[in-house]
N, C-alpha and C. Protein backbone atom coordinates (compact mmCIF):
# COMPACT_ATOMS: atom_id res chain seq x y z
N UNK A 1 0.85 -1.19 0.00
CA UNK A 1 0.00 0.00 0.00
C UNK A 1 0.88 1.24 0.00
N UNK A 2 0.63 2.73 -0.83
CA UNK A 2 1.54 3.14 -1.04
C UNK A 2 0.94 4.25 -0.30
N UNK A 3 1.19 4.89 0.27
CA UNK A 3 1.07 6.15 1.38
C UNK A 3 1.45 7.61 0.59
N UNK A 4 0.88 8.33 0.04
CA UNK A 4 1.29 9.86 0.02
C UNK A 4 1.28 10.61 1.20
N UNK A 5 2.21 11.18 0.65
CA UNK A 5 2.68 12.22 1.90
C UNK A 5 2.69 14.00 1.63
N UNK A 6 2.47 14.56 1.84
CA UNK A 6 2.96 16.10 1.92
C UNK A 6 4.43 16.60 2.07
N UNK A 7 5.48 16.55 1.57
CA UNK A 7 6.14 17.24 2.16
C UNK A 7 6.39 18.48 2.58
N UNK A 8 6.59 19.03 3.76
CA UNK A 8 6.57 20.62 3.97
C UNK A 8 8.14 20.49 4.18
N UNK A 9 8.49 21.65 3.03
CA UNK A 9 10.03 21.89 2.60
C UNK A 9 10.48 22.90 3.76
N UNK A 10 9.60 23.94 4.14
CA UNK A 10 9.97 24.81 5.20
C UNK A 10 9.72 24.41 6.62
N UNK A 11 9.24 23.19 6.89
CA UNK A 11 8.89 22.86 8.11
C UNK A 11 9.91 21.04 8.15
N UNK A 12 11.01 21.27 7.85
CA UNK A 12 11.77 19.88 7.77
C UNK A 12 11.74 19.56 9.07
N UNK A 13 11.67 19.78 9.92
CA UNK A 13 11.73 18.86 11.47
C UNK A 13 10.21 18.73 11.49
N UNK A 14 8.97 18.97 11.26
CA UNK A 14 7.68 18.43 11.35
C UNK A 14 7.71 17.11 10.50
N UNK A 15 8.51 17.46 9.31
CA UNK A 15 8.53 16.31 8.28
C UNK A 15 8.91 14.97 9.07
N UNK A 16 9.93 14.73 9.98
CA UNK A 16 10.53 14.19 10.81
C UNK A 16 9.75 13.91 12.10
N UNK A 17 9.39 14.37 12.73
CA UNK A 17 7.92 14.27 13.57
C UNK A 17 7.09 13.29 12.88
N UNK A 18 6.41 13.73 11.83
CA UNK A 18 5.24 13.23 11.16
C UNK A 18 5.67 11.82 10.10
N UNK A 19 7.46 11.33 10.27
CA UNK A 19 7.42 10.28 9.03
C UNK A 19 7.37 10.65 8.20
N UNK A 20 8.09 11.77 7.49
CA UNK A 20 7.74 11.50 6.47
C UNK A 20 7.05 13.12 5.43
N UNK A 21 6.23 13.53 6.46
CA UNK A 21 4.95 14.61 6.08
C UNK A 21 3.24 14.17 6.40
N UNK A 22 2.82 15.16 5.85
CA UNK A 22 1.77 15.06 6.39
C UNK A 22 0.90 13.75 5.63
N UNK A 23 0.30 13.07 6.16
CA UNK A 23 -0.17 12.07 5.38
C UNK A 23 -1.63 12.08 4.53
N UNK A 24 -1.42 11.77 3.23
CA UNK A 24 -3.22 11.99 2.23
C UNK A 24 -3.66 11.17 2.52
N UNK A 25 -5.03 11.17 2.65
CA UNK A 25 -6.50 10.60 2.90
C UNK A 25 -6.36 9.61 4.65
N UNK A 26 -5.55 10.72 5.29
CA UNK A 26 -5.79 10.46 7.04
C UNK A 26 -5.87 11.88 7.52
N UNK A 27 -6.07 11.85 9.15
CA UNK A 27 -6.45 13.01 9.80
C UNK A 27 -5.59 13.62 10.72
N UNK A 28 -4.56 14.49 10.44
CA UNK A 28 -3.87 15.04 11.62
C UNK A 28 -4.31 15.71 12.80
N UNK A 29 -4.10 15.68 13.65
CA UNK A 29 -4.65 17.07 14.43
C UNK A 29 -3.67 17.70 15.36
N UNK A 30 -3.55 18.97 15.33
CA UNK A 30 -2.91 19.42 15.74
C UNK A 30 -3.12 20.64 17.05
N UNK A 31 -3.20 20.03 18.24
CA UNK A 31 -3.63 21.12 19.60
C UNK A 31 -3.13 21.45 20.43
N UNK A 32 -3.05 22.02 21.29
CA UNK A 32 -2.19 22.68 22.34
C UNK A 32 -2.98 23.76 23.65
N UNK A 33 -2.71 23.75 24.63
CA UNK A 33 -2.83 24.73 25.09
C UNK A 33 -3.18 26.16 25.04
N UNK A 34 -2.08 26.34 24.33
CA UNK A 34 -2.00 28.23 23.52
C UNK A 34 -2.38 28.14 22.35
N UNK A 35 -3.85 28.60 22.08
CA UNK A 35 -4.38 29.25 20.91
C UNK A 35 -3.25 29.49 19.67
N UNK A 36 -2.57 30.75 20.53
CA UNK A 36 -1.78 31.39 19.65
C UNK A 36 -0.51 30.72 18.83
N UNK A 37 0.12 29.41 19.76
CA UNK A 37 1.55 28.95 19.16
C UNK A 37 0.33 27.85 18.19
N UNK A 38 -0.70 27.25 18.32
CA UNK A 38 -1.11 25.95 17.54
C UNK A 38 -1.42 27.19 16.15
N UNK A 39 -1.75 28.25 16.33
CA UNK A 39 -2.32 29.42 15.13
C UNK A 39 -1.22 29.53 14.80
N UNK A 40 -0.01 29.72 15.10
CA UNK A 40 0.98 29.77 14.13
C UNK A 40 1.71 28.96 13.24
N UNK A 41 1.91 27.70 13.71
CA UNK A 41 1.80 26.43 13.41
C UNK A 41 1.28 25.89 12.20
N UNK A 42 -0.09 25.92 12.51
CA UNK A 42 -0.75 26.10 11.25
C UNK A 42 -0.73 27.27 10.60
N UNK A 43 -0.48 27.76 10.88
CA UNK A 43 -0.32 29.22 9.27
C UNK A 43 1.05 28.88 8.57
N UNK A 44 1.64 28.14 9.49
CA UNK A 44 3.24 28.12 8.53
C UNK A 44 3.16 27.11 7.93
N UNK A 45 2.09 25.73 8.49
CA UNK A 45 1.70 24.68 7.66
C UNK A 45 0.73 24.91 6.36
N UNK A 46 -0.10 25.95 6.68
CA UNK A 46 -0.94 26.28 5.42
C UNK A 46 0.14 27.04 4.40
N UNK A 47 0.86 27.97 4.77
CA UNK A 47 1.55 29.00 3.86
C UNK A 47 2.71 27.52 3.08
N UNK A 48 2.98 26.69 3.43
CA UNK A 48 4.04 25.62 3.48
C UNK A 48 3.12 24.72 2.22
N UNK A 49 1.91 24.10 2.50
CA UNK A 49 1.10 23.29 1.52
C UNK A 49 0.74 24.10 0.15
N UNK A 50 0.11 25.33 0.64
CA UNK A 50 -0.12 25.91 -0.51
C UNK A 50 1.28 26.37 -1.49
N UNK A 51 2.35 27.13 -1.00
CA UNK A 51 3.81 27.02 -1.74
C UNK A 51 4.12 26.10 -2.68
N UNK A 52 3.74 24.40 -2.69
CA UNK A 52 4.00 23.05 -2.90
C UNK A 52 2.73 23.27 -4.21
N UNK A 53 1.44 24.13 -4.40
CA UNK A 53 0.83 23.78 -5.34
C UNK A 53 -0.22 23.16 -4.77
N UNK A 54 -0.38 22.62 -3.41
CA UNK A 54 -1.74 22.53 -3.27
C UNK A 54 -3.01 23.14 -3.44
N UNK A 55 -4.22 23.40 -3.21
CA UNK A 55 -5.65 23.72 -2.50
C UNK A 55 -5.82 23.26 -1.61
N UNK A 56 -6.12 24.28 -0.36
CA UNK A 56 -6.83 24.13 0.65
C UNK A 56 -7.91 24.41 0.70
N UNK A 57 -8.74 23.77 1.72
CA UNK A 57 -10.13 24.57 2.08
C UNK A 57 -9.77 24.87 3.39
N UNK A 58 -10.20 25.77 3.96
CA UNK A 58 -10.24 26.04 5.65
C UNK A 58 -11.95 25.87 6.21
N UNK A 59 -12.59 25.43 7.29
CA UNK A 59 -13.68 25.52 8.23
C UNK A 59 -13.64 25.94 9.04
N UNK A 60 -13.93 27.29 9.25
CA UNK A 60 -13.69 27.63 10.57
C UNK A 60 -15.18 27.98 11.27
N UNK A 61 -15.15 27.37 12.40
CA UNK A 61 -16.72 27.15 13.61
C UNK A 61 -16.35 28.01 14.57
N UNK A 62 -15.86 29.74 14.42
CA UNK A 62 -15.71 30.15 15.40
C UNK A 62 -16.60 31.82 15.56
N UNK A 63 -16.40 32.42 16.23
CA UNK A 63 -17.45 33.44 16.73
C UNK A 63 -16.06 34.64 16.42
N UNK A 64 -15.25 34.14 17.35
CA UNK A 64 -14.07 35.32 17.51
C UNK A 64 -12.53 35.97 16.72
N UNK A 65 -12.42 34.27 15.88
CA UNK A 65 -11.16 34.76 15.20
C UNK A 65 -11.71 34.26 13.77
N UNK A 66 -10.66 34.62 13.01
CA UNK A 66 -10.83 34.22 11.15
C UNK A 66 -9.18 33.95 11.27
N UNK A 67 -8.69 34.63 9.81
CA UNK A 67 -7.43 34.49 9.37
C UNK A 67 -6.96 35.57 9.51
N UNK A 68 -5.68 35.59 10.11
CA UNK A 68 -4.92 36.74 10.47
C UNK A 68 -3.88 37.06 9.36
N UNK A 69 -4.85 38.35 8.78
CA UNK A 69 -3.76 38.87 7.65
C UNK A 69 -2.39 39.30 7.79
N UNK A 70 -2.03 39.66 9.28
CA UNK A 70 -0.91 40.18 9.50
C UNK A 70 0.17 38.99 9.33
N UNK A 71 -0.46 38.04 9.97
CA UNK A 71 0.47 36.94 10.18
C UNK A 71 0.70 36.05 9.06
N UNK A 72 -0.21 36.24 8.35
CA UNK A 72 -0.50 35.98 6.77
C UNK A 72 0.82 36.33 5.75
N UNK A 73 0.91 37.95 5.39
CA UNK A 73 1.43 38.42 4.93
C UNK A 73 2.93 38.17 5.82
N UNK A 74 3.13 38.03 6.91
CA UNK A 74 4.38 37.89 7.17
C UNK A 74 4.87 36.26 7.09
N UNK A 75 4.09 35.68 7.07
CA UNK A 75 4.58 34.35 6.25
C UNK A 75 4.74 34.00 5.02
N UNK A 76 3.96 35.19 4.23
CA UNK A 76 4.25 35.36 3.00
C UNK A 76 5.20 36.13 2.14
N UNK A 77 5.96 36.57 2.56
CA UNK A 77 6.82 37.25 2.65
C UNK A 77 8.11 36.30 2.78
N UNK A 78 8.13 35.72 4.15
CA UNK A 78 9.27 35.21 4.50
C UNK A 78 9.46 33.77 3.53
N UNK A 79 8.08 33.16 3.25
CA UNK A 79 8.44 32.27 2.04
C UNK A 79 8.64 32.95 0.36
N UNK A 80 7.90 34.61 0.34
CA UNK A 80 8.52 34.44 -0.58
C UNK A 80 6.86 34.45 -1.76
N UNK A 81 6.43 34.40 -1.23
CA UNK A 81 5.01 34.25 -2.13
C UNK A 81 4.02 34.99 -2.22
N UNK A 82 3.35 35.28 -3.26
CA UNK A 82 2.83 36.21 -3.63
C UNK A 82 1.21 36.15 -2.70
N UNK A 83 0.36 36.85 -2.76
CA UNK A 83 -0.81 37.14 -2.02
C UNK A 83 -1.55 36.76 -3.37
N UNK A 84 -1.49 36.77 -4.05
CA UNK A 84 -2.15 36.10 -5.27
C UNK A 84 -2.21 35.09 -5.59
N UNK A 85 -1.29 34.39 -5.58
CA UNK A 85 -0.96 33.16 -5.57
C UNK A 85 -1.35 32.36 -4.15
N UNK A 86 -1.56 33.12 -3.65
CA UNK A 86 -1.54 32.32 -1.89
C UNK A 86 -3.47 32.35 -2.02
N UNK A 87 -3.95 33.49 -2.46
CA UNK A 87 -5.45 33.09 -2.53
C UNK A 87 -6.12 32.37 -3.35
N UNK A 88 -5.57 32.03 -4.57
CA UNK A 88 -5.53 31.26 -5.62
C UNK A 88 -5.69 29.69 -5.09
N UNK A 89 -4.94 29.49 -3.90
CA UNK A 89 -4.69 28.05 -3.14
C UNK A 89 -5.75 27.88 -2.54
N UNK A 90 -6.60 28.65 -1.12
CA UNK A 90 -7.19 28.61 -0.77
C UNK A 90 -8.64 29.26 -0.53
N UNK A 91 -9.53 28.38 -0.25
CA UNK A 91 -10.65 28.44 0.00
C UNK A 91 -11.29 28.64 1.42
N UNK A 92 -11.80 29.42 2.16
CA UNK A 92 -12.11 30.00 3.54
C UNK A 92 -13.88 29.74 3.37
N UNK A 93 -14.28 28.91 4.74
CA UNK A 93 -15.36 28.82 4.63
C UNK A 93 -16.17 29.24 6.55
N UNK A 94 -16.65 29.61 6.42
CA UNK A 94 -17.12 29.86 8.58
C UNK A 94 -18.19 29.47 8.67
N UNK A 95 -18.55 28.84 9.52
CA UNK A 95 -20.14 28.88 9.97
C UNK A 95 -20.36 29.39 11.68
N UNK A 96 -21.36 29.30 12.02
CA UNK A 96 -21.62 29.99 13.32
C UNK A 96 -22.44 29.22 14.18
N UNK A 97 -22.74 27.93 13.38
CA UNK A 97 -23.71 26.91 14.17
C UNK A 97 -23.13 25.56 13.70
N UNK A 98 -23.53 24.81 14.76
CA UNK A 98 -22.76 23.45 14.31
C UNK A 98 -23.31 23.00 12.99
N UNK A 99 -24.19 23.28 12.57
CA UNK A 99 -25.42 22.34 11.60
C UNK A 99 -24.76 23.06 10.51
N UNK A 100 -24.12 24.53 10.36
CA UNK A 100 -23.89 24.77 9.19
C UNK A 100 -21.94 24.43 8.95
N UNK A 101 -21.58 23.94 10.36
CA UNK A 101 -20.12 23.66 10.44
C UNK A 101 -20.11 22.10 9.93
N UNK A 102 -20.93 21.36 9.84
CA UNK A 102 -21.39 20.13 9.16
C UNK A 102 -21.88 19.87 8.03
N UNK A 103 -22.50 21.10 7.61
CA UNK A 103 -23.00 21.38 5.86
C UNK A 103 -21.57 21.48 5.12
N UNK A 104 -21.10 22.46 6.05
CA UNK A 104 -19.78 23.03 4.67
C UNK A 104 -18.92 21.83 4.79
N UNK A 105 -18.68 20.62 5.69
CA UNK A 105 -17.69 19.64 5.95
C UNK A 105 -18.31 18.68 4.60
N UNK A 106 -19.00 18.86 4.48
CA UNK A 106 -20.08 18.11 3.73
C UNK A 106 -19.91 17.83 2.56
N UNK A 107 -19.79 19.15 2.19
CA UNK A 107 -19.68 19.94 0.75
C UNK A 107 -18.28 19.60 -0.08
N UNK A 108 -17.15 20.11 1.14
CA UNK A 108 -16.03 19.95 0.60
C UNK A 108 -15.49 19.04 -0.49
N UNK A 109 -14.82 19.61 -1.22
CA UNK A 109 -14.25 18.73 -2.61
C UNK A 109 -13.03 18.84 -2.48
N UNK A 110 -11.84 19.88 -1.26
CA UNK A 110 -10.72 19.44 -1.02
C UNK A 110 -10.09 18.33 -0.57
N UNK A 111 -8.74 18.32 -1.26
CA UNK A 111 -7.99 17.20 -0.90
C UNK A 111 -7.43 17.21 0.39
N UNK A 112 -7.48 18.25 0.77
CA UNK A 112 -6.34 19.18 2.10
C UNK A 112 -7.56 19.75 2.60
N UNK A 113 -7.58 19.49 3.85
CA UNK A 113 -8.92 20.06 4.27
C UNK A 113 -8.21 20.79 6.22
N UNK A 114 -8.57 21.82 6.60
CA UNK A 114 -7.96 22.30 7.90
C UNK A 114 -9.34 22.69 8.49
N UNK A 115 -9.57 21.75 9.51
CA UNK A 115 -10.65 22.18 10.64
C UNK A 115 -10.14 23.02 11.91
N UNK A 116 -10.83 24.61 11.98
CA UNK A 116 -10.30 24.64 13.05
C UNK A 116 -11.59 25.11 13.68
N UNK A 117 -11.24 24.82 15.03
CA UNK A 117 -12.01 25.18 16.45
C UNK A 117 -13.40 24.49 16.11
N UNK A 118 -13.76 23.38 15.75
CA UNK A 118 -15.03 23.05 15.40
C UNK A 118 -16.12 22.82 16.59
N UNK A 119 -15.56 22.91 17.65
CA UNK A 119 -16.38 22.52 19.16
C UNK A 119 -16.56 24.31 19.70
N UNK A 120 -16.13 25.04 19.20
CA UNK A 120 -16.30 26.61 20.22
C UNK A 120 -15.74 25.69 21.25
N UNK A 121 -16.14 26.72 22.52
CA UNK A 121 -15.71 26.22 24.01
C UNK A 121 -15.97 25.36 24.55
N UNK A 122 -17.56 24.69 24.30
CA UNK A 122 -18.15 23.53 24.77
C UNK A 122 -18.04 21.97 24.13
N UNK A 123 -16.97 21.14 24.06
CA UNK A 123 -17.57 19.78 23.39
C UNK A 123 -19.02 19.52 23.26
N UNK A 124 -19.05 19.07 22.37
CA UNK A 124 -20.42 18.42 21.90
C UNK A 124 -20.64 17.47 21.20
N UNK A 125 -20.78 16.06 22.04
CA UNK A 125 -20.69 14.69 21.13
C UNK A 125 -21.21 14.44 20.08
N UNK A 126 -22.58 15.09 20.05
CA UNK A 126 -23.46 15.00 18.98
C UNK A 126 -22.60 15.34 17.79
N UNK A 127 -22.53 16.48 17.45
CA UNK A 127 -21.71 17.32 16.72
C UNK A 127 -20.29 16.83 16.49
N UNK A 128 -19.66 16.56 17.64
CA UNK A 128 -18.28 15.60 17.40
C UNK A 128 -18.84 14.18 16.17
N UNK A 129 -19.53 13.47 16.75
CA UNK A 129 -20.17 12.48 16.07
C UNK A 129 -20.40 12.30 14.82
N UNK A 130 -21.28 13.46 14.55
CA UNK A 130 -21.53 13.70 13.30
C UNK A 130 -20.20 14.27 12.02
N UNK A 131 -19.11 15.09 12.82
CA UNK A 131 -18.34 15.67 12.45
C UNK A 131 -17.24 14.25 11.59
N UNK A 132 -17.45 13.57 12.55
CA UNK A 132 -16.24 12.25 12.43
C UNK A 132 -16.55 12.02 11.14
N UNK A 133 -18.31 11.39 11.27
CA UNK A 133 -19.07 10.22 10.44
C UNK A 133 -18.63 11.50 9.10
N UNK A 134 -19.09 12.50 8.43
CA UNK A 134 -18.68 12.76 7.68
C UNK A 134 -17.25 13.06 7.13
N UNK A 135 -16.46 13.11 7.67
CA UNK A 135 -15.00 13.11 7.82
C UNK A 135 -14.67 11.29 7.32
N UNK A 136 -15.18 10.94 7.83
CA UNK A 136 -15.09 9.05 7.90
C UNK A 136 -15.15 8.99 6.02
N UNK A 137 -16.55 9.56 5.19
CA UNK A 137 -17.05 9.50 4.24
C UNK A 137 -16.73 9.94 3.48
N UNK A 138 -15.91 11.18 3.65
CA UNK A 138 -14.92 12.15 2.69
C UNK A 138 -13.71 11.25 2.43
N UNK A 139 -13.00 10.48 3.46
CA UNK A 139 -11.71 9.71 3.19
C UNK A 139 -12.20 8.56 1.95
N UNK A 140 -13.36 7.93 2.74
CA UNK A 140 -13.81 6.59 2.39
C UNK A 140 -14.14 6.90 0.71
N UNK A 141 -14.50 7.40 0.45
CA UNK A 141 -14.68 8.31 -1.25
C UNK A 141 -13.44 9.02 -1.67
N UNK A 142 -12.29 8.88 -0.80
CA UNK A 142 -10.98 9.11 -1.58
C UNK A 142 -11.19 10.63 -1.51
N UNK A 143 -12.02 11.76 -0.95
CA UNK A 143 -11.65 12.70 -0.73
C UNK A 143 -11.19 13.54 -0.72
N UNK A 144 -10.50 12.96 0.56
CA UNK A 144 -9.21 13.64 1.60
C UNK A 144 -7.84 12.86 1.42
């Protein structure tokens, strides 16, 4: 069985962490404590996939943050890449209720898919549940 991988060229010790890179049609997740170091993290992993020629989609289930242009542009910069090219990659989607944070999971036709904050503050099994089972169905259809 042959495994694709992601490599992230600017993130060579994650590559090393992860085997390899990030792995196609499985689920990373990536959490922490501090909001802010897992948000950077991933921005250097998104600015890193998209560089390589990917599409992303992003989901974001949150009330308080989006995408931080500042931090944006300064990763874009430091790789080197254009803001044109960087929106060209990705796709930004929000909802504000679980039911519509489960529509857009739904929908998705990315290969690269980044969930963030899909619980707000409160877990919610239901919603976890449901979140999986479609996540489960996106792989299982080659997807993700």
């Amino acid at each position: 069985m042959i495994i694709n991988r992601i490599t992230l060229k600017y993130l060579p010790i994650l590559n090393e962490v992860l085997n390899g890179g990030l792995r196609i049609g499985f689920i990373t997740e990536f959490a922490g404590s501090l909001w802010s170091l897992v948000k950077k993290l991933l921005y250097h992993i998104l600015v890193d996939i998209v560089s390589s020629g990917y599409r992303v989609s992003i989901i974001y289930h949150q009330y308080f943050d989006g995408l931080d242009t500042y931090l944006l542009n300064e990763l874009l910069y430091l790789y080197n890449m254009s803001v044109a090219y960087f929106r060209k990659g990705v796709r930004v989607r929000r909802s504000f209720k679980p039911e519509d944070y489960i529509q857009s999971l739904s929908r998705s036709r990315s290969r690269i898919l980044f969930l963030v904050d899909p619980f707000l503050e409160e877990p919610n099994l239901q919603i976890y549940s449901q979140s999986f089972r479609v996540l489960r169905r996106l792989v299982e259809r080659n997807l993700l």
